[in-house]
C-alpha atoms as a PDB file:
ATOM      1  CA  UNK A   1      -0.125  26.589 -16.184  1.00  0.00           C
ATOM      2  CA  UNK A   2       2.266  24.598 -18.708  1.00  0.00           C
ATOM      3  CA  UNK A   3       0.391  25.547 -21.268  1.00  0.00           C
ATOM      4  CA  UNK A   4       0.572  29.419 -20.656  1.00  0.00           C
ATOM      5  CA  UNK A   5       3.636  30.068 -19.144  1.00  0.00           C
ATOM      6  CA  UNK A   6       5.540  28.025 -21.452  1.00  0.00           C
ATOM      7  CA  UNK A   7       3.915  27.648 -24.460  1.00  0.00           C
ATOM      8  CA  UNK A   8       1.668  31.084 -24.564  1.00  0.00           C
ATOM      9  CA  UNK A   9      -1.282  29.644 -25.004  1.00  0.00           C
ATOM     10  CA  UNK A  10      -4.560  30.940 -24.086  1.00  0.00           C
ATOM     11  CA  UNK A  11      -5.656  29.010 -21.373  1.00  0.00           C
ATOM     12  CA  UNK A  12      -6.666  30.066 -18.031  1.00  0.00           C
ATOM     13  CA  UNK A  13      -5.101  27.444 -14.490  1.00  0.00           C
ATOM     14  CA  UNK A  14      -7.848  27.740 -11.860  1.00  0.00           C
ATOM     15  CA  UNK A  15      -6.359  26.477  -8.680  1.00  0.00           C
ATOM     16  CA  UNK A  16      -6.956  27.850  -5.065  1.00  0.00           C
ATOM     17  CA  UNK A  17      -5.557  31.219  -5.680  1.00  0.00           C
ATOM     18  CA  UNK A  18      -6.945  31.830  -8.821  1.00  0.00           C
ATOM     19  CA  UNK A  19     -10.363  30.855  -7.671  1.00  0.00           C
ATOM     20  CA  UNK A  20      -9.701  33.176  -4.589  1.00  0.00           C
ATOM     21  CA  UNK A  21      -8.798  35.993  -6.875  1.00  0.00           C
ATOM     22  CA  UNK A  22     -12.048  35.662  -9.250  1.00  0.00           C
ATOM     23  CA  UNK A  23     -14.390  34.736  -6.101  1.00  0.00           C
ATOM     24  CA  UNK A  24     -13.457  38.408  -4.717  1.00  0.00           C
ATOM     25  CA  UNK A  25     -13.010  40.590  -7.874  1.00  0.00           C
ATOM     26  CA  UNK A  26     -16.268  39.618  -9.664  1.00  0.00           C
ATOM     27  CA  UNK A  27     -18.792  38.668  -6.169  1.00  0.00           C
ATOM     28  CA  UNK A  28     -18.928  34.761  -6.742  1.00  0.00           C
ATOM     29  CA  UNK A  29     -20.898  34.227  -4.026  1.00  0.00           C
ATOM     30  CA  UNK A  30     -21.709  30.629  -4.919  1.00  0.00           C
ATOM     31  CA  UNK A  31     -20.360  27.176  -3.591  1.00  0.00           C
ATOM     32  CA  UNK A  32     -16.336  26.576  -4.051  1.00  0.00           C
ATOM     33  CA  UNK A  33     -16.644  23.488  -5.955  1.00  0.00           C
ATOM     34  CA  UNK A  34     -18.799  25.433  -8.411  1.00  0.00           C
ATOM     35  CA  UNK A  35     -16.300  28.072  -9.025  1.00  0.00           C
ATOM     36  CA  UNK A  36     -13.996  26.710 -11.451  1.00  0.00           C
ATOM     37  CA  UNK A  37     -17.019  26.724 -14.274  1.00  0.00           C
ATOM     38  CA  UNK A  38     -18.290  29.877 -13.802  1.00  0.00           C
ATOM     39  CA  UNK A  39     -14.574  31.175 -13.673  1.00  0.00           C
ATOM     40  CA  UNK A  40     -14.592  29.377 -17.243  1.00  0.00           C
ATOM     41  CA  UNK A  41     -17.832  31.620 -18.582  1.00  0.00           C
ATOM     42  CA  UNK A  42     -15.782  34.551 -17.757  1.00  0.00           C
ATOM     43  CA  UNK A  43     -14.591  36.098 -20.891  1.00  0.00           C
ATOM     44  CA  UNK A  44     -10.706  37.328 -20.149  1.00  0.00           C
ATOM     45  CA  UNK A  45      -8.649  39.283 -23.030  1.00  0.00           C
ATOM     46  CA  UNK A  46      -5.201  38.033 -22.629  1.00  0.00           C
ATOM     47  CA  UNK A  47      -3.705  40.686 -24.699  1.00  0.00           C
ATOM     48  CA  UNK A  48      -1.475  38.025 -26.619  1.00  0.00           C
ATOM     49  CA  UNK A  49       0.422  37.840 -23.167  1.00  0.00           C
ATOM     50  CA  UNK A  50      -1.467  34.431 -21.476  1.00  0.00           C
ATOM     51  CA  UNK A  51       2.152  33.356 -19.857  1.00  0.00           C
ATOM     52  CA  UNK A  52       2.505  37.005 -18.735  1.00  0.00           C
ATOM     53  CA  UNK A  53      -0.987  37.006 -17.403  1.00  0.00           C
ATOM     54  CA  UNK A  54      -0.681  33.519 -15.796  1.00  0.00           C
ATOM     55  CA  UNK A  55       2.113  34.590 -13.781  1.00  0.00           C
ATOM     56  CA  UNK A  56       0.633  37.422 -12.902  1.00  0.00           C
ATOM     57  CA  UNK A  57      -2.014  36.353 -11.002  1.00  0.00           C
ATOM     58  CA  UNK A  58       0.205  33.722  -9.412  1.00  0.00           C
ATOM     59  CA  UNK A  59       2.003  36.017  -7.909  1.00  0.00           C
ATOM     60  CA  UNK A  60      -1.100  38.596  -7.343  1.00  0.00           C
ATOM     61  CA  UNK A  61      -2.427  35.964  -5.155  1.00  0.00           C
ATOM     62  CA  UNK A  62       0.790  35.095  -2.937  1.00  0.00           C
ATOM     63  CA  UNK A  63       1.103  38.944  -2.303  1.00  0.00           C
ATOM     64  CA  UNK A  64      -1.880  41.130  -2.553  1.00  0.00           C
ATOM     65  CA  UNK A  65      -4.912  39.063  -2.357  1.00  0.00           C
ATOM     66  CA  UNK A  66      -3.868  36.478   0.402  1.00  0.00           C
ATOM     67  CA  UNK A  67      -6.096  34.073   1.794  1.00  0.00           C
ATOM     68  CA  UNK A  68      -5.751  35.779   5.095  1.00  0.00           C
ATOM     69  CA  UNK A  69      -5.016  39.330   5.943  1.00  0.00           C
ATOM     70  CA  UNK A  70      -5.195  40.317   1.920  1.00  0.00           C
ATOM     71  CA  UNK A  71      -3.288  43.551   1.329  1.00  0.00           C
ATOM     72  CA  UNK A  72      -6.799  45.315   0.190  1.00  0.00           C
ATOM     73  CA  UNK A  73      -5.444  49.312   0.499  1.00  0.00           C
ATOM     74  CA  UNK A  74      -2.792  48.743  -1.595  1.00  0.00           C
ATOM     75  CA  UNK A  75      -4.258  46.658  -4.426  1.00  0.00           C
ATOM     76  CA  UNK A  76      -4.514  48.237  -7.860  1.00  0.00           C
ATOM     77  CA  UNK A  77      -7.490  46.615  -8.578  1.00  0.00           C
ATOM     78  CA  UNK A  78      -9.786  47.556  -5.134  1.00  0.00           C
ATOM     79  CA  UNK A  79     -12.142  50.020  -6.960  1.00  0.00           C
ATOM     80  CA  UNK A  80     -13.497  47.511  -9.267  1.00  0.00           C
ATOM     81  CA  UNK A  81     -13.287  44.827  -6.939  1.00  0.00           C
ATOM     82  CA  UNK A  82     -16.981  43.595  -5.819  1.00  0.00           C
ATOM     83  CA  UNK A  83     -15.514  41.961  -2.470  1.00  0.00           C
ATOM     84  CA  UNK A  84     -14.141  45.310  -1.642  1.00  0.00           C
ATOM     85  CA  UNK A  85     -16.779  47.808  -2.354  1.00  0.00           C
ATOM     86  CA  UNK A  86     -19.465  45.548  -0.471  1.00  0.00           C
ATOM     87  CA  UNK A  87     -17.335  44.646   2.698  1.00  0.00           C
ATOM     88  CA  UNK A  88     -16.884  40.150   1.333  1.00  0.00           C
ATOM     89  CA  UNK A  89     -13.282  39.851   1.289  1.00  0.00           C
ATOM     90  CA  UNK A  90     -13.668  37.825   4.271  1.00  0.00           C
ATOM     91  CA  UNK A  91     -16.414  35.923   3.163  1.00  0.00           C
ATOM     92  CA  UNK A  92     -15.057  35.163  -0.229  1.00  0.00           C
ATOM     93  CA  UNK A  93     -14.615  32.637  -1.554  1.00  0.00           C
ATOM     94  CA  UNK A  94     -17.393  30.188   0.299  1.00  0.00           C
ATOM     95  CA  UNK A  95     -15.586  27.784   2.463  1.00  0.00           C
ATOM     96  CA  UNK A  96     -15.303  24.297   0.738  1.00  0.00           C
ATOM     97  CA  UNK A  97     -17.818  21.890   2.193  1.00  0.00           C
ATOM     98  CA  UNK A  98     -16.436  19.419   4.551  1.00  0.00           C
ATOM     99  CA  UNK A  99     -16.309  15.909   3.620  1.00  0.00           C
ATOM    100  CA  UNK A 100     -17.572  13.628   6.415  1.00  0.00           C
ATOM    101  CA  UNK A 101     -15.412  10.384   5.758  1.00  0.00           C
ATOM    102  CA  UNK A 102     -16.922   7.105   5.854  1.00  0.00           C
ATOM    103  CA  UNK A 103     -15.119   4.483   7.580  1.00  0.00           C
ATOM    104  CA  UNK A 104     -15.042   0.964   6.036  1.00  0.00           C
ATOM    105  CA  UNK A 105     -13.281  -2.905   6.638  1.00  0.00           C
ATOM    106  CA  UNK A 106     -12.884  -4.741   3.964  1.00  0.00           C
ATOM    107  CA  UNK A 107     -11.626  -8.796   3.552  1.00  0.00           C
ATOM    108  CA  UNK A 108      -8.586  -8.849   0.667  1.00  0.00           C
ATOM    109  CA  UNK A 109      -7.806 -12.313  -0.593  1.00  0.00           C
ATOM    110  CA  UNK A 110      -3.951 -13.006  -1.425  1.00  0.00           C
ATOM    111  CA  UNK A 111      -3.965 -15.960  -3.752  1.00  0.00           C
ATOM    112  CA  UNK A 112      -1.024 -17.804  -5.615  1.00  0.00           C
ATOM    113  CA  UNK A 113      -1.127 -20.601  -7.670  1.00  0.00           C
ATOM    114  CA  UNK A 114       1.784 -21.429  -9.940  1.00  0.00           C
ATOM    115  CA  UNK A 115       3.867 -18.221  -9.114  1.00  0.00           C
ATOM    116  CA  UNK A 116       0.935 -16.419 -10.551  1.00  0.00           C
ATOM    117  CA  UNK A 117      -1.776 -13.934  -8.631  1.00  0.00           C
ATOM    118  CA  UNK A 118      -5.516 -13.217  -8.505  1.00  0.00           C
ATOM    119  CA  UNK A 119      -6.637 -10.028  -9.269  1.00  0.00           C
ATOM    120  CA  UNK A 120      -9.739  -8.277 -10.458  1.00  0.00           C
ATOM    121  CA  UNK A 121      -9.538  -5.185 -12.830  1.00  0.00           C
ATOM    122  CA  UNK A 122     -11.973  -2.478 -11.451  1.00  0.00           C
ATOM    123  CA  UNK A 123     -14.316  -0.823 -13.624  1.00  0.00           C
ATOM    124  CA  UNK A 124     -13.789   2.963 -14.803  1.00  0.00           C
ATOM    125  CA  UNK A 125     -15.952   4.919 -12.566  1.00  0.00           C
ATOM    126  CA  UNK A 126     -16.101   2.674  -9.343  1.00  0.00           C
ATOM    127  CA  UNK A 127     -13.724   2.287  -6.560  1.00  0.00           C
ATOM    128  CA  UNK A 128      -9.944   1.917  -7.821  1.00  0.00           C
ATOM    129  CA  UNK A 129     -11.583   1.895 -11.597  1.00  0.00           C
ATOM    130  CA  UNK A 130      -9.105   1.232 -14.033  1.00  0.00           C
ATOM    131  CA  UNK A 131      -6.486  -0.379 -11.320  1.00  0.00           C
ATOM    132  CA  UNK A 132      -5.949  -4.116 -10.482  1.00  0.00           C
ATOM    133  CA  UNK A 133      -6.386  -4.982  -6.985  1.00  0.00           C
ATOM    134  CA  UNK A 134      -6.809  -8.344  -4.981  1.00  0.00           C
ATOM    135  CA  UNK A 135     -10.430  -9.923  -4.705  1.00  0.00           C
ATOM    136  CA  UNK A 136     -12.112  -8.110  -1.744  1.00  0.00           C
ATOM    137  CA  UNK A 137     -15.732  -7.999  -0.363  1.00  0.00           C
ATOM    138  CA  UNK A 138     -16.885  -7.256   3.254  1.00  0.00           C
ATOM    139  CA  UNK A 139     -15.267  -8.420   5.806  1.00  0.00           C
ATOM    140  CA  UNK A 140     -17.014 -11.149   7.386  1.00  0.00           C
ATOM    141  CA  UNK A 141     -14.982 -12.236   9.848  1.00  0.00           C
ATOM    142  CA  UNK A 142     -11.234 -11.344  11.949  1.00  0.00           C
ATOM    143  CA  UNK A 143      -9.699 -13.891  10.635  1.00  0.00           C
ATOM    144  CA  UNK A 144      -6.580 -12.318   8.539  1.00  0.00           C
ATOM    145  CA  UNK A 145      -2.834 -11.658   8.654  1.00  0.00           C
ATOM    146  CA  UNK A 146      -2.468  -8.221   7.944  1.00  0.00           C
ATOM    147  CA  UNK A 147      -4.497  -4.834   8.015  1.00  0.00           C
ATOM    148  CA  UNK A 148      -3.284  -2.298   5.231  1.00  0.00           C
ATOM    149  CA  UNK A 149      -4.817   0.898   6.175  1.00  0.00           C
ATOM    150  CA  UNK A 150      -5.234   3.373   2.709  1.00  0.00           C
ATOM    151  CA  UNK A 151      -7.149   6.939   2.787  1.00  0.00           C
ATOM    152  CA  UNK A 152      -9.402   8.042  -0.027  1.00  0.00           C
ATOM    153  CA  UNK A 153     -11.012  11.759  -0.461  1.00  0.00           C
ATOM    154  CA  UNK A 154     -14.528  10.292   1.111  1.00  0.00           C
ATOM    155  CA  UNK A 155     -13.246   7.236   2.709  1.00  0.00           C
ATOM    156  CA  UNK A 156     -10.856   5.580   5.509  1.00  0.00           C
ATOM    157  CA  UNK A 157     -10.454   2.248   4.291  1.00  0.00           C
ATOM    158  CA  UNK A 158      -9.009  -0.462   6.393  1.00  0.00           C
ATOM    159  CA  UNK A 159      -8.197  -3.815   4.233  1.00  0.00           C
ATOM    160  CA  UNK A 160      -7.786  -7.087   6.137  1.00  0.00           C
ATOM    161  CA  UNK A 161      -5.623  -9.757   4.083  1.00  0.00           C
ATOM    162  CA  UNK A 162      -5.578 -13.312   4.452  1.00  0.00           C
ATOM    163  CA  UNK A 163      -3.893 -15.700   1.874  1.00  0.00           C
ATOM    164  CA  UNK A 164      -5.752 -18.263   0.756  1.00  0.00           C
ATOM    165  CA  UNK A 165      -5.712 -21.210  -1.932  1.00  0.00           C
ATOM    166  CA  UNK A 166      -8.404 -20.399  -4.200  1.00  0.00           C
ATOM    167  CA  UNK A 167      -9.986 -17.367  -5.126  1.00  0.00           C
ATOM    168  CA  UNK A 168     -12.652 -16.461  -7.923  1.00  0.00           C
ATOM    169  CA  UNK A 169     -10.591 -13.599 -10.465  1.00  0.00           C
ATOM    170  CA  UNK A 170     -10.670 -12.329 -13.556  1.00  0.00           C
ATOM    171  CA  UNK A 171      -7.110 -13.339 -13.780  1.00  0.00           C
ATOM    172  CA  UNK A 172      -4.421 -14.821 -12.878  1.00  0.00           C
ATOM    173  CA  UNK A 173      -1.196 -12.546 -13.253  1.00  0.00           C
ATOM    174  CA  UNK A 174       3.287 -14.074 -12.713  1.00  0.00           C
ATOM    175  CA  UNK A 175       4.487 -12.545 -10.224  1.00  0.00           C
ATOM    176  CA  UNK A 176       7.557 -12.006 -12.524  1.00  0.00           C
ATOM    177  CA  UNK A 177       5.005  -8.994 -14.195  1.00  0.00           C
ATOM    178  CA  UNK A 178       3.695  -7.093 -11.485  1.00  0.00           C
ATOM    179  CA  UNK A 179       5.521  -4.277 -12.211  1.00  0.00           C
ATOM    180  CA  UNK A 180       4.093  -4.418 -15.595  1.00  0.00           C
ATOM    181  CA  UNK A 181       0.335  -3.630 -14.822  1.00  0.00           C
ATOM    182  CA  UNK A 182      -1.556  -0.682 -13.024  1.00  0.00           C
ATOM    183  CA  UNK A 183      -1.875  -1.753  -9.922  1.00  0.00           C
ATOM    184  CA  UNK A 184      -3.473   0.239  -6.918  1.00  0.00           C
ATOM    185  CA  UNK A 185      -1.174   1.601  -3.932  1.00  0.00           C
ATOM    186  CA  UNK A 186      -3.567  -0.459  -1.936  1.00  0.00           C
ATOM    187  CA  UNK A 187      -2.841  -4.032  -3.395  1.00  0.00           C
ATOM    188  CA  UNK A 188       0.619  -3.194  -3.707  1.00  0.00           C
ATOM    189  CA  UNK A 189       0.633  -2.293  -0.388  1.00  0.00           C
ATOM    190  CA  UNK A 190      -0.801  -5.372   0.263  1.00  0.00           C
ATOM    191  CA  UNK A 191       1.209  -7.864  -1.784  1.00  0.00           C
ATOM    192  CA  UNK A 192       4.662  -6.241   0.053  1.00  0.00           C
ATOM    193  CA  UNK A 193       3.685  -7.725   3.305  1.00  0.00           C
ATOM    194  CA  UNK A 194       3.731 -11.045   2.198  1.00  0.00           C
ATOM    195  CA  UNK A 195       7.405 -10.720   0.363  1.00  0.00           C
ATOM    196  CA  UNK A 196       6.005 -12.977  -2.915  1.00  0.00           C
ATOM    197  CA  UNK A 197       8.317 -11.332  -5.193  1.00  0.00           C
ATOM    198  CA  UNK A 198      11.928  -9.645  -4.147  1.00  0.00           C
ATOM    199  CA  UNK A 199      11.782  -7.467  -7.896  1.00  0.00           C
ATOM    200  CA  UNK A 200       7.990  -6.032  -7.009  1.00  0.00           C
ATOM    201  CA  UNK A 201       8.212  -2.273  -6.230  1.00  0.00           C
ATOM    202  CA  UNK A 202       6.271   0.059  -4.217  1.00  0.00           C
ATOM    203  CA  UNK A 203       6.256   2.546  -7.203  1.00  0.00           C
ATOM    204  CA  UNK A 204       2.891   4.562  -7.727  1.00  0.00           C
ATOM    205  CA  UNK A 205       0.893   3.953 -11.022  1.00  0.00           C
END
């Protein structure tokens, strides 16, 4: 939408609405999470006027083509419109699939040695990839001091902590630098109830 609106350029932001509006207009009867790529194959002449356009449909979705109740009989665009002529404005777009969250427990370890931290850098790709976090595994047992609770798109995660005076890590991090590497809300959520370090911030990264 930056790119259009403010620079001109010929790019196309597919977000809720605009899926909405291409779902209706051109009968994409297919699953939502499949509608941003075929929205892509779609050619579209901007007429040298993307941040025009781009707006356009912004506001073409917030007042004509609603999610609910659209404003069909008095949108310019209802005689081409494939929902219209075949009675699927109601039907279109598919509703997203639901997401049936999984529900796990997990055992963190909070280990200091030397004003320093164990942590593990997550691959790319798994859970947390790319972020630092506190050893974990399964929990095995109820023995812990706190429970940080964190919610991901496919699963409700509850983390028990316990401190303890060895862990295995791929490193061992001051506490003075926290702030200086990508950690995960989770571990820093984690780290905070133990007040280690007055300077370490809550701040997303």
């Amino acid at each position: 939408a930056i790119l259009a609106i403010a620079y001109n350029q010929n790019v196309l932001p597919i977000d809720g609405n605009i899926k909405r509006i291409f779902a209706r207009y051109f009968g994409l009867d297919i699953p939502y999470e499949n509608l941003d790529k075929e929205i892509m194959k779609i050619h579209i002449d901007f007429l040298n006027r993307p941040s025009d356009f781009c707006q356009g449909l912004m506001d073409f979705a917030n007042t004509v083509c609603l999610a609910k109740n659209p404003k069909c009989e008095n949108c310019p665009l209802k005689d081409s419109c494939v929902a219209h002529n075949f009675n699927k404005v109601d039907k279109l777009p598919q509703k997203k699939k639901r997401i049936e969250k999984k529900h796990m427990r997990m055992q963190g370890f909070i280990c200091i040695k030397n004003n320093c931290i164990g942590l593990n850098l997550h691959k790319e790709g798994s859970l947390l990839g790319g972020l630092w976090n506190i050893p974990m595994k399964t929990l095995e047992n109820d023995q812990y001091d706190y429970v940080v609770k964190h919610i991901f798109t496919h699963i409700n995660l509850e983390l028990c902590t316990k401190q303890v005076e060895d862990v295995e890590c791929d490193e061992f991090i001051p506490l003075s630098e926290l702030n200086n590497y990508p950690l995960s809300r989770l571990t820093r959520k984690a780290i905070m109830n133990y007040n280690l370090c007055p300077h370490f911030t809550y701040a997303i990264t």
